[in-house]
Protein backbone atom coordinates (compact mmCIF):
# COMPACT_ATOMS: atom_id res chain seq x y z
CA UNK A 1 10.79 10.44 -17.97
CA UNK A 2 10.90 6.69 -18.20
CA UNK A 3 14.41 6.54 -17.15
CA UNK A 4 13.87 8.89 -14.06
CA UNK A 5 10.93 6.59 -13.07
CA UNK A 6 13.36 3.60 -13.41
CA UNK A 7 16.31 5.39 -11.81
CA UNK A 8 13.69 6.23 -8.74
CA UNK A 9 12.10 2.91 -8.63
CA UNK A 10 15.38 0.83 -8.12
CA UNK A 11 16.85 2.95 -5.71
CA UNK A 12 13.92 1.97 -3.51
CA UNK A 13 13.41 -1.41 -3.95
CA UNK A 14 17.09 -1.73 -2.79
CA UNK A 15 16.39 -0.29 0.44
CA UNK A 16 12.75 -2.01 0.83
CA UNK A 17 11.88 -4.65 -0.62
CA UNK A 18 7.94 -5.82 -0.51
CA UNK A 19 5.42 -4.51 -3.40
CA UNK A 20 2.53 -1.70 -1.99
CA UNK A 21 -0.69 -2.36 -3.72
CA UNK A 22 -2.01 1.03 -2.20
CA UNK A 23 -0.33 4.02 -2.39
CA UNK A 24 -1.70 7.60 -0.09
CA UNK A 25 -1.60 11.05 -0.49
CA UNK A 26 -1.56 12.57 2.40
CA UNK A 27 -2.80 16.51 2.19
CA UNK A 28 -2.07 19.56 4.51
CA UNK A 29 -2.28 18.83 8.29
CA UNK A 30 -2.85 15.00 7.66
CA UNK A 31 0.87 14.08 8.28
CA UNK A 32 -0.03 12.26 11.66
CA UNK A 33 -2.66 9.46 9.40
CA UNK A 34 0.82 7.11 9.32
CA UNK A 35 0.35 6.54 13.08
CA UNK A 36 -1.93 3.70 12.29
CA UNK A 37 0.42 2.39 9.86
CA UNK A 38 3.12 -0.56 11.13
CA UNK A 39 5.83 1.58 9.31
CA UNK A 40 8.53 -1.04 7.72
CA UNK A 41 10.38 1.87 6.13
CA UNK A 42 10.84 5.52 5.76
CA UNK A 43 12.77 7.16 2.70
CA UNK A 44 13.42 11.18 3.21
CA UNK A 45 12.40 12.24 -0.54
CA UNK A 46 15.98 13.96 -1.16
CA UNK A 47 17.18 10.59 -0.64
CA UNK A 48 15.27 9.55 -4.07
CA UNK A 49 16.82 9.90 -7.42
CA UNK A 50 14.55 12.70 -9.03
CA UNK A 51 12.08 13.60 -5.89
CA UNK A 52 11.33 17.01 -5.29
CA UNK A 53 11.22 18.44 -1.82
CA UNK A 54 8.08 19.51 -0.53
CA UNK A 55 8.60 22.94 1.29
CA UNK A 56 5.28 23.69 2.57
CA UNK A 57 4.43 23.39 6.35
CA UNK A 58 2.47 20.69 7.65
CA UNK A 59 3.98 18.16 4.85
CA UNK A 60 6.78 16.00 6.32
CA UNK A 61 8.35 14.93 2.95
CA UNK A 62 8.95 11.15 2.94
CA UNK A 63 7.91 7.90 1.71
CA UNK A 64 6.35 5.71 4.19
CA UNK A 65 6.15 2.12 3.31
CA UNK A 66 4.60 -0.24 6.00
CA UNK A 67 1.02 -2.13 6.35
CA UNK A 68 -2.37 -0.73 6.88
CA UNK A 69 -5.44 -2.99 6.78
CA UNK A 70 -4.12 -5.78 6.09
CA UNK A 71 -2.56 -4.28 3.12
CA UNK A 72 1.09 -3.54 2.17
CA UNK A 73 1.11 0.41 1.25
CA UNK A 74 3.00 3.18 0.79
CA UNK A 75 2.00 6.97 1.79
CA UNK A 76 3.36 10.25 0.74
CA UNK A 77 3.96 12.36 4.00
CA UNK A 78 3.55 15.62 2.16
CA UNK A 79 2.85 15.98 -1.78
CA UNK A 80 4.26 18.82 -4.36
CA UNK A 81 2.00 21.26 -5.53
CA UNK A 82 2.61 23.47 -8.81
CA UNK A 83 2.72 26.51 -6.95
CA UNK A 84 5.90 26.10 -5.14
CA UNK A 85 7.46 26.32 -8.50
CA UNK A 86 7.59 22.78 -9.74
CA UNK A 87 7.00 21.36 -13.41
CA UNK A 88 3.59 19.62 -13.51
CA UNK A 89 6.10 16.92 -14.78
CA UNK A 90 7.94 16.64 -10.67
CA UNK A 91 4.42 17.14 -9.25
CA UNK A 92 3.06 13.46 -10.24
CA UNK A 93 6.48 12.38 -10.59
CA UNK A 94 5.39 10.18 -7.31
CA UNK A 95 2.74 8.98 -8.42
CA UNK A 96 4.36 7.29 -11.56
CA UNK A 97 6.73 5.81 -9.28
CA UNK A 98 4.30 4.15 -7.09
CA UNK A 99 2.33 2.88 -10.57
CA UNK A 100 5.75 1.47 -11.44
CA UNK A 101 6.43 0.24 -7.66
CA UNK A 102 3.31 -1.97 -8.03
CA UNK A 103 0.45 0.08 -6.46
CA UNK A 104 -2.89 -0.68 -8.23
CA UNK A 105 -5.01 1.68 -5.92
CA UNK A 106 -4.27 5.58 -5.45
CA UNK A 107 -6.10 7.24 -2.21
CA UNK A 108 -5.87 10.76 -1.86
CA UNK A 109 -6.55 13.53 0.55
CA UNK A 110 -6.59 17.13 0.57
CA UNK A 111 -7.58 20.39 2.93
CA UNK A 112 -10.62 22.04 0.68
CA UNK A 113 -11.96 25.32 0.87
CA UNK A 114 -16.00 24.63 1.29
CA UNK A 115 -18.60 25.97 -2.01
CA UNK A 116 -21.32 24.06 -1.48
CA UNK A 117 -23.48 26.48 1.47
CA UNK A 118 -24.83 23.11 3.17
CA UNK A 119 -21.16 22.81 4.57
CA UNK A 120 -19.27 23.31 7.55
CA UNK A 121 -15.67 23.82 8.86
CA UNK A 122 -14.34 19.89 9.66
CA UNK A 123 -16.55 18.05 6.73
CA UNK A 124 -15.44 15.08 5.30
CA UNK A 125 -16.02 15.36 1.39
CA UNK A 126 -16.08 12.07 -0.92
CA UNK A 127 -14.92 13.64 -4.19
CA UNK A 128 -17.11 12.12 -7.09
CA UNK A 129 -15.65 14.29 -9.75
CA UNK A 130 -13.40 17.50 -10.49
CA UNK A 131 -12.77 20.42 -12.55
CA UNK A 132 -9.62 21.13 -13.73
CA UNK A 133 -9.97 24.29 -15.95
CA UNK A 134 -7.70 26.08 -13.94
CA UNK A 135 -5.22 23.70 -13.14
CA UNK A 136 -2.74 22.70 -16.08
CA UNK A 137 -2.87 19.27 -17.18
CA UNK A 138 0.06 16.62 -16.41
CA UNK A 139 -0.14 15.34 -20.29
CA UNK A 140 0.12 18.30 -21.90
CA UNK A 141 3.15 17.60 -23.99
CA UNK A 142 4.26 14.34 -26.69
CA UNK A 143 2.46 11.22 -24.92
CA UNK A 144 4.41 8.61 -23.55
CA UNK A 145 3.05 5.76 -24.09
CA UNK A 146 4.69 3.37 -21.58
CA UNK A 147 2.53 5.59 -19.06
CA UNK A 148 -0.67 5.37 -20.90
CA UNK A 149 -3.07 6.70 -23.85
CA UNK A 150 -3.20 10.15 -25.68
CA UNK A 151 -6.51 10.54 -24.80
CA UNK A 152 -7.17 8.58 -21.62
CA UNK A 153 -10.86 8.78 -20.78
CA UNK A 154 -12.34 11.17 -17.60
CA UNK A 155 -15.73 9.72 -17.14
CA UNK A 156 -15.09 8.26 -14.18
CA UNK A 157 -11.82 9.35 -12.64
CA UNK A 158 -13.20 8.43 -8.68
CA UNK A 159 -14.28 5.06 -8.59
CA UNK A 160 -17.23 4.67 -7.47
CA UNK A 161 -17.55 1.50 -6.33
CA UNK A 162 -15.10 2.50 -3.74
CA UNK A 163 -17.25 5.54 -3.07
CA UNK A 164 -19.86 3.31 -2.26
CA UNK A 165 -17.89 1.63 -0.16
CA UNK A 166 -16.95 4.15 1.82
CA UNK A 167 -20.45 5.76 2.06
CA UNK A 168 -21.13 2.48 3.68
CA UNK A 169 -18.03 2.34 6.05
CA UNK A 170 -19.49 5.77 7.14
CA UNK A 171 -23.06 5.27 8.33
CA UNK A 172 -22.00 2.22 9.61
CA UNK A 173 -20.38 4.69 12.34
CA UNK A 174 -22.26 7.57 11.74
CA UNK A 175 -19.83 9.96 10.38
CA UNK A 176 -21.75 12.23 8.75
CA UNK A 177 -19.90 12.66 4.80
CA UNK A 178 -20.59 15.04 1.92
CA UNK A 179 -20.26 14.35 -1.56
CA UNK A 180 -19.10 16.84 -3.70
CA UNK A 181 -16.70 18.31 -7.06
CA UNK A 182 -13.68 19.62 -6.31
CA UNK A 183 -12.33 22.64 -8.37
CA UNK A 184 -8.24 22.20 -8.70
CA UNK A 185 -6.74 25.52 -9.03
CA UNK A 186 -3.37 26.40 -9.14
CA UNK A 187 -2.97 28.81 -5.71
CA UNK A 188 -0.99 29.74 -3.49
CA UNK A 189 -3.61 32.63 -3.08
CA UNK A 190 -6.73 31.41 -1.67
CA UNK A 191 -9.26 32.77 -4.20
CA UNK A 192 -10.65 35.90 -3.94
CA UNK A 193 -15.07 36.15 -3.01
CA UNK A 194 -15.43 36.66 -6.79
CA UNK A 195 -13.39 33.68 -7.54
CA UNK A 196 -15.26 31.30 -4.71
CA UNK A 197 -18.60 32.60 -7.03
CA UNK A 198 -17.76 31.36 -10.26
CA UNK A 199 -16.63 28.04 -8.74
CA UNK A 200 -19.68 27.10 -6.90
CA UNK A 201 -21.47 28.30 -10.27
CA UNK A 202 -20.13 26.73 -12.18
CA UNK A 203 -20.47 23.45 -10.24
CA UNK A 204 -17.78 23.06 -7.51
CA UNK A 205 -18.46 21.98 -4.14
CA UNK A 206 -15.13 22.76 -2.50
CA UNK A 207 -11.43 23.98 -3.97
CA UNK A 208 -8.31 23.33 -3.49
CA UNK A 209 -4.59 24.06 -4.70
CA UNK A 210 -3.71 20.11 -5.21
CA UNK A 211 -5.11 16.15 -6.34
CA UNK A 212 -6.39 17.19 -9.83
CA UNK A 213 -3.12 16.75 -11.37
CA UNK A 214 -1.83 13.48 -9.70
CA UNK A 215 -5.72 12.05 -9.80
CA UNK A 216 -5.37 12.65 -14.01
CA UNK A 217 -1.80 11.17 -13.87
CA UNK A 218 -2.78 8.35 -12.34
CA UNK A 219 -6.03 7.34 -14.54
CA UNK A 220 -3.46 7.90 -17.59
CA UNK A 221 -1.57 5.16 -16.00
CA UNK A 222 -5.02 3.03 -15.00
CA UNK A 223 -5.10 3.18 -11.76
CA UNK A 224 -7.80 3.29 -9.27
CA UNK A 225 -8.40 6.50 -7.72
CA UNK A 226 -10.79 7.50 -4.37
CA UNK A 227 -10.28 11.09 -2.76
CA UNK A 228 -10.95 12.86 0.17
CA UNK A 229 -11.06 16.67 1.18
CA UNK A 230 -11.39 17.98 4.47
CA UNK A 231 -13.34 21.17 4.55
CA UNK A 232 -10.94 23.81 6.34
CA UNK A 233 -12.57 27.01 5.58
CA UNK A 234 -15.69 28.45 4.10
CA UNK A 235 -15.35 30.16 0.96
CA UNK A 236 -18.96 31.47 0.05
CA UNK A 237 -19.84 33.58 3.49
CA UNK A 238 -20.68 37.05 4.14
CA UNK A 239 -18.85 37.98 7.31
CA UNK A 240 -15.32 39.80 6.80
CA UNK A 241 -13.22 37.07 8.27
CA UNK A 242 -10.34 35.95 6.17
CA UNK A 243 -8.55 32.83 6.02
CA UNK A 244 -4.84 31.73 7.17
CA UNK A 245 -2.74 28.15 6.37
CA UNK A 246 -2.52 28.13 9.99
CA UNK A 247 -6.12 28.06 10.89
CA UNK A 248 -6.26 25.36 7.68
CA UNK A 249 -3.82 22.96 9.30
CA UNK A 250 -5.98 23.14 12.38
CA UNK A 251 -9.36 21.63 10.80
CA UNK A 252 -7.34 19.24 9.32
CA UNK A 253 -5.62 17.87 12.19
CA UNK A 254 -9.11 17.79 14.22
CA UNK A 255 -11.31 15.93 11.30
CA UNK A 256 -8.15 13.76 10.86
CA UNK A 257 -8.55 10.69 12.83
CA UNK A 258 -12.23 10.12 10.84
CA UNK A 259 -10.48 10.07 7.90
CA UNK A 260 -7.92 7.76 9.12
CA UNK A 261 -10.69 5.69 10.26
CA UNK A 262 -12.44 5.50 6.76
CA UNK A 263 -9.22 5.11 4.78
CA UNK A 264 -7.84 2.29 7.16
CA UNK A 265 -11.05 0.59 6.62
CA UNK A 266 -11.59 1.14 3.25
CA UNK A 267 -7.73 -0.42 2.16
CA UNK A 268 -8.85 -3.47 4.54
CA UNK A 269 -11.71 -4.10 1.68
CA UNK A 270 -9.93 -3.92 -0.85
């Protein structure tokens, strides 16, 4: 794993030079967030040693390196999810490159199905904690120890000073954002009206088929983490409607440019 990492790393420090200190995950129907970036570079993930290929619509699948706040970053245009078939291993691949790239500060992003009854199609949700029971966890296997501890520690995987700082960036414009838990689960079904249920009983505020297993990679590796999910779709609700990706990637695109505006904002404070 090390050696892929390296393998990965050099090959793009040869064709870009500077060190991000942020690194962003952008989530389905978000692609468009790296128009506020001044892009310096663009790598097509097949061109990296050891990338997968994201084949889901409404992820680009490329690095984009450039600025953003002041700040030098780099953003995944699309991520990997475990249900197109990848090891758990290839699905935070990235984000053990970008640890090893330089980047001290993970933000991530996601389209979230909505538990929580106070919430509507287009919410912004500040994820302050997850559950990842049904999700299978990055460090299952022998540890490696270059990456981080055994046990790494889970009590505060979303920082939350940086939750409080964007709480703050928020009603300084009044964008109204939620705070909830996210339930990871492994999809590509969205979950059946039985499933939704147990979630929100159990304690989830919105669910989604992605982030839990990059966030845990990258507080293995000790590095900063603040998420994001756009609510797309209701999950607890009694009419008979049903939900398609299509319809997804649509409340994405239209809450995107608040969370553009909260992210750029929130990397200019850091």
């Amino acid at each position: 794993m090390i050696t892929k990492i390296n393998e990965a790393v050099e090959y793009i420090r040869r064709v870009y030079s500077n060190t991000p200190k942020v690194g962003i995950v952008l989530g389905s129907g978000l692609g468009s967030f790296t128009a506020e970036m001044t892009i310096e570079k663009e790598i097509p993930y097949g061109d990296i040693p050891h990338f997968p290929v994201s084949t889901v619509e409404g992820h680009s699948g490329k690095l984009i390196f450039g600025e953003m706040g002041g700040k030098k970053v780099v953003a995944m245009a699309g991520r990997f999810h475990f249900y197109e078939g990848y090891a758990v291993e290839e699905v935070v691949f990235p984000i053990r490159v970008m640890k090893f790239l330089g980047v001290q500060t993970l933000l991530l992003s996601n389209a979230a199905g909505g538990m929580n009854t106070s919430f509507k199609v287009g919410d912004l949700m500040v994820i302050k904690d997850h559950i990842s029971l049904f999700a299978v966890n990055p460090l299952i296997g022998k540890n490696i120890e270059e990456l981080g501890p055994r046990f790494p520690d889970m009590s505060e995987p979303y920082n939350k000073s940086l939750v409080s700082k964007v709480k703050e960036i928020a009603a300084e414009k009044n964008i109204d954002l939620k705070e909830g838990v996210y339930c990871g689960v492994s999809g590509p079904t969205f979950e059946t009206r039985a499933e939704y249920k147990l979630l929100q009983v159990i304690g989830g505020d919105a669910v989604g088929m992605s982030t839990v297993q990059e966030v845990i990679a990258a507080v293995h590796m000790g590095l900063t983490v603040f998420a994001m999910s756009v609510i797309t779709d209701i999950g607890i609700r009694e009419e008979e409607n049903k939900i398609t990706h299509a319809e997804v990637l649509e409340a994405a695109g239209n809450a995107e440019p608040k969370l553009t505006y909260l992210f750029k904002e929130l990397i200019a404070q850091l």
